[in-house]
Protein backbone atom coordinates (compact mmCIF):
# COMPACT_ATOMS: atom_id res chain seq x y z
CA UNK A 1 -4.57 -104.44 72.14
CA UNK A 2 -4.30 -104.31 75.86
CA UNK A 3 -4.02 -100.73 77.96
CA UNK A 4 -0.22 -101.23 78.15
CA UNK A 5 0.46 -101.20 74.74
CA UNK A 6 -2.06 -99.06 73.92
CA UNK A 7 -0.72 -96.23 76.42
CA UNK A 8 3.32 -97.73 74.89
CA UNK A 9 2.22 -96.96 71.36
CA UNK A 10 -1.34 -95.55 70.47
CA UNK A 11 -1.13 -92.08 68.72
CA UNK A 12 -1.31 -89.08 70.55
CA UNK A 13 -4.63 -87.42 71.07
CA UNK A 14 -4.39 -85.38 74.29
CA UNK A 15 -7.78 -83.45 74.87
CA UNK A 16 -9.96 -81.84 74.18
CA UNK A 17 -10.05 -78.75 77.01
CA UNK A 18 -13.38 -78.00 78.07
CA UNK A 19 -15.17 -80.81 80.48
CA UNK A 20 -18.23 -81.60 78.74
CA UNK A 21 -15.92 -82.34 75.43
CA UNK A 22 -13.91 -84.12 77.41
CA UNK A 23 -16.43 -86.75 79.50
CA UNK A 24 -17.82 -87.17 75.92
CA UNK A 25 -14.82 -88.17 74.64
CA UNK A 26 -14.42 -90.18 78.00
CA UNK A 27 -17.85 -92.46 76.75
CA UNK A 28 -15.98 -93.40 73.54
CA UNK A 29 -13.37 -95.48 75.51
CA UNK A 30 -12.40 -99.09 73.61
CA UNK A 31 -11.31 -100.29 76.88
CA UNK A 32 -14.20 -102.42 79.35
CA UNK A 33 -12.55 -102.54 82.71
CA UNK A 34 -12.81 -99.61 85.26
CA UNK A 35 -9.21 -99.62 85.23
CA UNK A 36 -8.02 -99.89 81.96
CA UNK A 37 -10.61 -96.54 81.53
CA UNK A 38 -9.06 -94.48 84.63
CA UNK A 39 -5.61 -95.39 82.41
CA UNK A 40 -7.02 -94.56 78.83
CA UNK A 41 -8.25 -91.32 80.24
CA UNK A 42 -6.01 -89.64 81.82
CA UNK A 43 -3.33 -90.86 78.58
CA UNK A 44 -5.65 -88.50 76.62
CA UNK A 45 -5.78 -85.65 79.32
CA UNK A 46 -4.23 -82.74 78.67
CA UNK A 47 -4.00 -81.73 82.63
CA UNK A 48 -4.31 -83.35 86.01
CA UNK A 49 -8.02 -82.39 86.71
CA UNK A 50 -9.63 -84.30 84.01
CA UNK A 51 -7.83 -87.26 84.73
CA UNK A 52 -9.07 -87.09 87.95
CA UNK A 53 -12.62 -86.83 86.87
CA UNK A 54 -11.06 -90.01 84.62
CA UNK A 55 -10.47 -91.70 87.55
CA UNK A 56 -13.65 -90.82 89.66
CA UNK A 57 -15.71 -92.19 87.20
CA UNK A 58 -13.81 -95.12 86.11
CA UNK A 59 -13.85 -95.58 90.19
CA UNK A 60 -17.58 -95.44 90.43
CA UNK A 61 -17.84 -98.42 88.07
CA UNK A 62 -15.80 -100.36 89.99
CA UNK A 63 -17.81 -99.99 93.24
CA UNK A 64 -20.68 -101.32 91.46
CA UNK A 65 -19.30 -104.33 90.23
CA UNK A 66 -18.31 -104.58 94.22
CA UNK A 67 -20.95 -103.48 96.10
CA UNK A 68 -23.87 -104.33 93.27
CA UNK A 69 -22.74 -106.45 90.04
CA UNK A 70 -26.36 -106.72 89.25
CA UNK A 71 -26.93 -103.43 89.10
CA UNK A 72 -26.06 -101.28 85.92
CA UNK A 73 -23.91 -98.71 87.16
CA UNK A 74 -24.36 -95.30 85.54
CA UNK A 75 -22.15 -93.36 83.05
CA UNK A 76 -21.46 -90.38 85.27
CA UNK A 77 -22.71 -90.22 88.40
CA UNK A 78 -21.57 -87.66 91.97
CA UNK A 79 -20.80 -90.22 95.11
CA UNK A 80 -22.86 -87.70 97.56
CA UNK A 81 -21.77 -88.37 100.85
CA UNK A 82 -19.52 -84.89 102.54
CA UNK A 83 -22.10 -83.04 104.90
CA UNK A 84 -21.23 -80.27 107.39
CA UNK A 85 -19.40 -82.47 109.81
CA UNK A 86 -17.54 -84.75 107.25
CA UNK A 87 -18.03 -88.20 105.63
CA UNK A 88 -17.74 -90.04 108.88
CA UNK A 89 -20.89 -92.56 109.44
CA UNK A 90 -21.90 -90.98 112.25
CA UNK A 91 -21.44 -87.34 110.51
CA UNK A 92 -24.07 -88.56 108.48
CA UNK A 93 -27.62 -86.58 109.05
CA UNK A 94 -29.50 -86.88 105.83
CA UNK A 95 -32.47 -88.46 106.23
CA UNK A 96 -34.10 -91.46 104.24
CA UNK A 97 -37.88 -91.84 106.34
CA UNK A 98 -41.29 -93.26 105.04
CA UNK A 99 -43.82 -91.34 105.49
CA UNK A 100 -47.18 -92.92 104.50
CA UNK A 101 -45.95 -96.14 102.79
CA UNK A 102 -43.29 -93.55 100.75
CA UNK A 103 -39.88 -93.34 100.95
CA UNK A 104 -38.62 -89.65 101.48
CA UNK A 105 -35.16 -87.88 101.06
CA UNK A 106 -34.11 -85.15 103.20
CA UNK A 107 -30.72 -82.90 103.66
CA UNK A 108 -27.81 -81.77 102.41
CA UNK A 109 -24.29 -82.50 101.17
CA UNK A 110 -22.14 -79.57 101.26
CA UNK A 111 -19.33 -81.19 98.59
CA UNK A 112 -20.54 -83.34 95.89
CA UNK A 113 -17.85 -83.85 93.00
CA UNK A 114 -19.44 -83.89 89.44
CA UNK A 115 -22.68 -83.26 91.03
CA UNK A 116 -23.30 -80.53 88.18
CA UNK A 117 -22.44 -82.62 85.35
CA UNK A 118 -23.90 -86.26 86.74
CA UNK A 119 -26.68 -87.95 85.06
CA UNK A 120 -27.67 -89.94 88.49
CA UNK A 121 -26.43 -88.73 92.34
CA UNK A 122 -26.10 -91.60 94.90
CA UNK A 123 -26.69 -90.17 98.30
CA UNK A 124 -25.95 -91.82 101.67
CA UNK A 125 -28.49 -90.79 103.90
CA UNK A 126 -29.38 -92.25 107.17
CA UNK A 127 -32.46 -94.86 108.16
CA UNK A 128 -31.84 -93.79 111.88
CA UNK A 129 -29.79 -94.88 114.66
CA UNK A 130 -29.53 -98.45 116.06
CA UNK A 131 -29.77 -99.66 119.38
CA UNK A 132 -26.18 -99.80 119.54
CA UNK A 133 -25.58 -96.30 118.13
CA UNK A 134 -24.27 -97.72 114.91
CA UNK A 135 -25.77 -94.69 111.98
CA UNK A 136 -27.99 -97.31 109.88
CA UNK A 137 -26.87 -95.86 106.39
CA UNK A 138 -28.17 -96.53 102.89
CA UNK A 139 -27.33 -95.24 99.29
CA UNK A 140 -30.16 -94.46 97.05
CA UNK A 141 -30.52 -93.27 93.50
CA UNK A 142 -31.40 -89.84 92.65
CA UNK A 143 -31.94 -88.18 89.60
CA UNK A 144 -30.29 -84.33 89.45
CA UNK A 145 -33.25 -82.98 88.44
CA UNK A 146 -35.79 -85.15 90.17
CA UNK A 147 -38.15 -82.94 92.15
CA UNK A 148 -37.24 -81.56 95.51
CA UNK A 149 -33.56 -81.54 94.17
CA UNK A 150 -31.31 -78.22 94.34
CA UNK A 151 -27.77 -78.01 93.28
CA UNK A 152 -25.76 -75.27 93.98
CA UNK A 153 -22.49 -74.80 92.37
CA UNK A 154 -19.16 -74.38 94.35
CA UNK A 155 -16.64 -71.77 93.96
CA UNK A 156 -13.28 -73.21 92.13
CA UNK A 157 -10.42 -75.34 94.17
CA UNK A 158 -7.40 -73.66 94.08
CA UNK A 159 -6.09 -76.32 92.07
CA UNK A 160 -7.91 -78.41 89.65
CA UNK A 161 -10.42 -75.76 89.17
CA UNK A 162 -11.74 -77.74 86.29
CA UNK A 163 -13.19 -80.55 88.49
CA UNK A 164 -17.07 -78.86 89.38
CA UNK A 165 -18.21 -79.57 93.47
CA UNK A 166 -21.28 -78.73 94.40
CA UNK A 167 -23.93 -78.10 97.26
CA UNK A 168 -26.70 -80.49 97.00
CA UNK A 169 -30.29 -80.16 99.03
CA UNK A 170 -32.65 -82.68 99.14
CA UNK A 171 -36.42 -81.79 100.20
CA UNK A 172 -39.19 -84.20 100.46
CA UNK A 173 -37.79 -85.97 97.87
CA UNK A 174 -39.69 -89.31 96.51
CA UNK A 175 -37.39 -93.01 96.10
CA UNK A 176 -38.68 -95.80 94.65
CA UNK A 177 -37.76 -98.70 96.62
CA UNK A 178 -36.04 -99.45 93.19
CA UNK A 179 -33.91 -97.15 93.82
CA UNK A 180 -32.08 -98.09 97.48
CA UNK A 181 -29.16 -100.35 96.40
CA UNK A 182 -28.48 -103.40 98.00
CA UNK A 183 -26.36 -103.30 101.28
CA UNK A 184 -24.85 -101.32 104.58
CA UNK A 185 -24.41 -97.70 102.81
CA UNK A 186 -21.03 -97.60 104.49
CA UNK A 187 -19.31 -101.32 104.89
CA UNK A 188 -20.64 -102.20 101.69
CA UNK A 189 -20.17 -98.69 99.74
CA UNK A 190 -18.67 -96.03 101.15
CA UNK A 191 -15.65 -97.61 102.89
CA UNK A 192 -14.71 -99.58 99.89
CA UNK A 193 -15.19 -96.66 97.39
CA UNK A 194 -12.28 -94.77 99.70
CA UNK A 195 -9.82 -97.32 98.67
CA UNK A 196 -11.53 -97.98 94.97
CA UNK A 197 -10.99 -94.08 94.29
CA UNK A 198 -7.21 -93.79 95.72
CA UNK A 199 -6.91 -96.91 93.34
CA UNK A 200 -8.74 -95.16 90.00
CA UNK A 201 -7.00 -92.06 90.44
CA UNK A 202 -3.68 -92.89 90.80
CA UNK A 203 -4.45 -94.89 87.25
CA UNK A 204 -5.42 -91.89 85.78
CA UNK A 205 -2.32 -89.89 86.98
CA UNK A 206 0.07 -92.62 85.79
CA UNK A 207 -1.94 -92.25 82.51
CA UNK A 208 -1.74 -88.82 82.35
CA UNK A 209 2.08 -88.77 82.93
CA UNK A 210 2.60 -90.98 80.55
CA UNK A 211 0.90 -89.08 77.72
CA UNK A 212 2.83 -86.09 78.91
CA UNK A 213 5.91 -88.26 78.89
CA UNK A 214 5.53 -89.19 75.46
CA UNK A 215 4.16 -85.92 74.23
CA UNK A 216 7.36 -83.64 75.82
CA UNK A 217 10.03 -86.69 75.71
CA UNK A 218 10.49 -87.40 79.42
CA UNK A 219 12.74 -90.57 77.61
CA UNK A 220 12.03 -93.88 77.97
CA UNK A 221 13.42 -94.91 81.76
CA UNK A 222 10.64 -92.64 82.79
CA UNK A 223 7.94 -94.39 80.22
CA UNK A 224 9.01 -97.47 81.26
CA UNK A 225 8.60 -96.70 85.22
CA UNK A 226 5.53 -95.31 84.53
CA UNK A 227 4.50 -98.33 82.62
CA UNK A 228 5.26 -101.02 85.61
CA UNK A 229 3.37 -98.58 87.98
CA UNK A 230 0.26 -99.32 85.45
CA UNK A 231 0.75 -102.72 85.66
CA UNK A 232 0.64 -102.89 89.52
CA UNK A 233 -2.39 -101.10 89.62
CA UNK A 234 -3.77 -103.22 87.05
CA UNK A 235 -3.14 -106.22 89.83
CA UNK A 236 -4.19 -103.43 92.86
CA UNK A 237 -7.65 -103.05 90.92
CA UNK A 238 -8.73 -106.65 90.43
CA UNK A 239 -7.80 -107.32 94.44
CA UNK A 240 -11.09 -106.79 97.23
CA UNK A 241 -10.53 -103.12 98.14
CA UNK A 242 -11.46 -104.32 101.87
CA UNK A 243 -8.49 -106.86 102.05
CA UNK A 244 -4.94 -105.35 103.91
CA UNK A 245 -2.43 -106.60 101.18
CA UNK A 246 -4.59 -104.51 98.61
CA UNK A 247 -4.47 -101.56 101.57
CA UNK A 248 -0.29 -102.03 102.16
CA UNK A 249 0.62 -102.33 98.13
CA UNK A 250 -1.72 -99.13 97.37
CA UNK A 251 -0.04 -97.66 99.79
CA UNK A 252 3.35 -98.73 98.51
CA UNK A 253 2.35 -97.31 94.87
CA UNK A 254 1.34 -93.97 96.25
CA UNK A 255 4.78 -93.59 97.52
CA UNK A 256 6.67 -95.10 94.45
CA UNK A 257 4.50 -92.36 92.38
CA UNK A 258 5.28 -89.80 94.35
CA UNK A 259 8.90 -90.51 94.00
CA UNK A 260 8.68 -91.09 90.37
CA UNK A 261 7.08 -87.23 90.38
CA UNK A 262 9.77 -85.71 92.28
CA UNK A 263 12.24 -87.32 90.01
CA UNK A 264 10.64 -85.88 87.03
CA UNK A 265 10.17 -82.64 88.23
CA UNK A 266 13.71 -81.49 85.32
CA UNK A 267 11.75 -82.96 82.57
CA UNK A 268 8.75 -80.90 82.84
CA UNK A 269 11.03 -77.90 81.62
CA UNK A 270 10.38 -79.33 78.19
CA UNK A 271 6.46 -79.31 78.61
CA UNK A 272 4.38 -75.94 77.52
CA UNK A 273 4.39 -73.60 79.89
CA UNK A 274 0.66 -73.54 80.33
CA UNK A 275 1.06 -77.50 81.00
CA UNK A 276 3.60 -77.39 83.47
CA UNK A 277 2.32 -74.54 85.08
CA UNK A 278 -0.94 -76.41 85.75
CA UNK A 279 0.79 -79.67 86.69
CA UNK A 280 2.47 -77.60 89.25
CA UNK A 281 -0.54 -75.79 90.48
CA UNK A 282 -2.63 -79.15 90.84
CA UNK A 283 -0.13 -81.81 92.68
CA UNK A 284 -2.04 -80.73 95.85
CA UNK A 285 -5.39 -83.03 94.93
CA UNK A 286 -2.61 -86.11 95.07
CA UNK A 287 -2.10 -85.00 98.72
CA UNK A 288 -5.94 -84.90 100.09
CA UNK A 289 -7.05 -87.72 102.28
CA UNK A 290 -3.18 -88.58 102.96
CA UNK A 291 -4.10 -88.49 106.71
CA UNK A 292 -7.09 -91.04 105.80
CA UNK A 293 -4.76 -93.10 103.58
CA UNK A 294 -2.17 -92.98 106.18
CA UNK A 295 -4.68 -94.31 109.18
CA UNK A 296 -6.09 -97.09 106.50
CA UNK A 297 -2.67 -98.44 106.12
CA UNK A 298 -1.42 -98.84 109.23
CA UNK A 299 -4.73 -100.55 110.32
CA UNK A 300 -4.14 -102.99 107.38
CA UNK A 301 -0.38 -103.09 108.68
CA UNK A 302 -1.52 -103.95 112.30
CA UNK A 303 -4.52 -107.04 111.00
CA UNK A 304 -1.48 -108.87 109.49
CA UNK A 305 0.80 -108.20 112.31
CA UNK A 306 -1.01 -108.86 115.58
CA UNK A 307 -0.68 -112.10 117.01
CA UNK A 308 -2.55 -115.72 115.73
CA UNK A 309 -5.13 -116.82 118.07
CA UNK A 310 -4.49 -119.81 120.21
CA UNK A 311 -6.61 -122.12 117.91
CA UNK A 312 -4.50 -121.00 114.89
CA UNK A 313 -0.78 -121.29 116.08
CA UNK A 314 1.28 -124.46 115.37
CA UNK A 315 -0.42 -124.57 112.40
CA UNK A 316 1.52 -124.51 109.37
């Protein structure tokens, strides 16, 4: 059974609703693919925030096969990036040094999701600057509770409180050259994982809509749009997230979704109240990065618009 049918026709299971329950329900998906996961969990979440945390992880997997398909990528892991000043490169200021033939981890990220519940944190930390000012970033492998390590709990998002963020320190932390994955910490893994998690997420909202469109009777035009979103972001997932048509037709689902949403908003008077209340209180977290999203596409809009160089034209 693929994830379409399975999401058409499988039985109904929604839950359960505390976290830890539900990422261990999350490790007995049938399903191999990153995306067919994000899809199969949020169809069994019961609210928006743990299909997100659906999504992140099913995203996480995905960069690996990416940026590292030789590298087993981990269950549940925090993407630590966010420090004071952002996720920009050059916003960057934790520090990966040697010092004495080790390598060292210092700093701190100030908004680490799943950080509290992660079995391995991959931190982006900074091997200096270059001569041409370019931030030369890398992405190492750290235990939670590896020594040196402090994590600090966040207060609660006003909506999906149930997704944990977290301050992380690191001081004088030992890596095992093991440990630094392969490639540019931000062309090879941060940039991409932007467009992999917009990708994973929007899986895992489609999913979750669609269990709560079978499980309140949204009717079947509504199924079946939801349905041929899943299949477009079945195609969306396979693409290179660093190619513009993948950019333009995520772009073009986001919308479609969003319209989809608005014209749903009369069916969700047949939900729970304590279901449609928290759908209502957590569409914000499909709103954050929109600015980022928006800036992404029309770069990817303006690559396959501008002019062919001379050497290319008259070729056809």
């Amino acid at each position: 059974m693929n994830i379409l049918v399975y999401t058409l026709s499988a039985p109904l299971a929604r839950g359960p609703r505390d976290l830890p329950a539900f990422v261990a329900k999350l490790g007995k998906c049938p399903f191999k693919s990153p995306i067919a996961r994000a899809l199969w969990g949020g169809f069994h979440a019961d609210r928006l925030g743990y299909a997100f945390v659906a999504g992140y992880s099913a995203a996480l997997s995905r960069l690996f096969e990416h940026a590292a398909p030789a590298e087993t990528p981990p269950a549940y892991a925090s993407l630590c990036a966010t420090e004071s000043g952002g996720a920009h490169p050059r916003a960057i200021a934790t520090r990966l040094d040697k010092r004495g033939g080790t390598l060292v981890l210092d700093g701190e990220k100030t908004f680490a999701t799943l950080a509290t519940i992660a079995e391995q944190l991959l931190v982006v930390a900074s091997r200096g600057i270059e001569a041409d000012g370019k931030n030369r970033l890398r992405v190492v492998r750290v235990k939670p509770n590896a020594p040196g390590v402090s994590i600090v709990p966040r207060g609660e998002l006003p909506f999906t409180p149930e997704i944990p963020h977290a301050v992380v320190r690191f001081t004088d932390v030992t890596i095992e050259d093991d440990d630094v994955l392969p490639g540019d910490g931000y062309d090879v893994w941060l940039k991409p994982f932007r467009t992999i998690e917009d990708t994973h997420v929007v899986a895992s909202t489609v999913g979750y809509l669609l269990g709560a469109a079978r499980a309140h009777d949204f009717g079947r035009e509504a199924i079946a749009e939801l349905a041929s979103l899943a299949v477009a972001l079945v195609d969306v997932a396979a693409r290179p997230p660093d190619e513009p048509v993948t950019h333009i037709v995520l772009a073009g689902l986001f919308a479609s979704m969003r319209r989809l949403i608005a014209a749903l908003a009369p069916a969700w008077e047949k939900a729970p109240e304590d279901e449609r209340t928290r759908w209502l209180r957590d569409q914000p977290i499909l709103m954050v990065a929109d600015k980022v999203r928006a800036k992404r596409t029309e770069a990817a809009w303006q690559s396959l618009t501008s002019p062919l160089p001379l050497r290319e034209r008259g070729r056809g």
